[in-house]
Protein backbone atom coordinates (compact mmCIF):
# COMPACT_ATOMS: atom_id res chain seq x y z
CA UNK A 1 60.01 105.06 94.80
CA UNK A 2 64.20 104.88 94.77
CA UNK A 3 65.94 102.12 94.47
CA UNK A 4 67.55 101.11 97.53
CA UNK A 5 71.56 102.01 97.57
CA UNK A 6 72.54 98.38 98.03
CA UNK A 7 75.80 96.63 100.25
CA UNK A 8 78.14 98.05 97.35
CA UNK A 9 79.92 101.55 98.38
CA UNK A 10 82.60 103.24 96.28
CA UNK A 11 85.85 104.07 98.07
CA UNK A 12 88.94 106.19 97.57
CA UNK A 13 92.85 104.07 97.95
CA UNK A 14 95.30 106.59 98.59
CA UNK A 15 99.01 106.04 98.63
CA UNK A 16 100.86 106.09 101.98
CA UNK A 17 103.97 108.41 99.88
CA UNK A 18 101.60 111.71 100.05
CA UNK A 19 103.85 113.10 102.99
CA UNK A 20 106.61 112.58 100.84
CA UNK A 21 106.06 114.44 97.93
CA UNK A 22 108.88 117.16 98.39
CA UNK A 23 111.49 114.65 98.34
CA UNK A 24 110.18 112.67 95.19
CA UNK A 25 112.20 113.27 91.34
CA UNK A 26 108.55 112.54 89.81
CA UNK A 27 105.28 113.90 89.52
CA UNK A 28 104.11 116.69 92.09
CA UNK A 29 100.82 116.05 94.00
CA UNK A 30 98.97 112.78 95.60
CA UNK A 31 97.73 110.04 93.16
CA UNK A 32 94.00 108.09 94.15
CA UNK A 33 92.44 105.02 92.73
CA UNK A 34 88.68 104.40 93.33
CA UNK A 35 87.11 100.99 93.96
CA UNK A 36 84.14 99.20 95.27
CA UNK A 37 83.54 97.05 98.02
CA UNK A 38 80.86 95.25 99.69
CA UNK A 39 80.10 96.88 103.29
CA UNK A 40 78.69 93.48 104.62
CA UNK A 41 81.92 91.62 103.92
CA UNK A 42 84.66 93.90 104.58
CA UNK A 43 83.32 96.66 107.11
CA UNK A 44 86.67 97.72 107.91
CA UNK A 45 89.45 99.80 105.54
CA UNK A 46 91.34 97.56 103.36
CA UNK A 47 94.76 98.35 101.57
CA UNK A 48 95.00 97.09 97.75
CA UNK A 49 98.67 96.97 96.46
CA UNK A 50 98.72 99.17 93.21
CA UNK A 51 101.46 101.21 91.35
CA UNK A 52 102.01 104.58 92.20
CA UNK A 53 103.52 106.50 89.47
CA UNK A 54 104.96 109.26 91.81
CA UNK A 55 106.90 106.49 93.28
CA UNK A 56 107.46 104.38 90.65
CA UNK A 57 106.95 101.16 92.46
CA UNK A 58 103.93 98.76 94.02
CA UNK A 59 102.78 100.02 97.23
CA UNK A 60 99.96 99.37 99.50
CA UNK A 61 97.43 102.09 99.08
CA UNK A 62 94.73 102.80 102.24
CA UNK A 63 90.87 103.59 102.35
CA UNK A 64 90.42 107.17 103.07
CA UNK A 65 87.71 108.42 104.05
């Protein structure tokens, strides 16, 4: 038998800049962070404030699905 998959699910944080990226000086391309949250506790998207190197500054980066 499997083991069942559990309340833990691993997610993808995306920064909000990725419609931006002709204008930025830095890196070309979209920049992710993956995570994990607990389904039962937060069932909707969160946003996580992390660095985003093609910005060079702390943003708030989304769920995606």
């Amino acid at each position: 038998m499997s083991k069942n998959k559990g309340a833990r699910i691993v997610i993808t944080l995306e920064c909000p800049c990725r419609n931006l990226i002709n204008t930025n000086k830095r890196k070309k391309g979209i920049f992710r962070y993956t995570s994990a949250k607990n389904r039962k506790n937060t069932p909707g998207r969160i946003e996580l404030r992390k660095f985003c190197p093609i910005c060079n500054k702390h943003k708030n980066f989304k769920e995606i699905k």
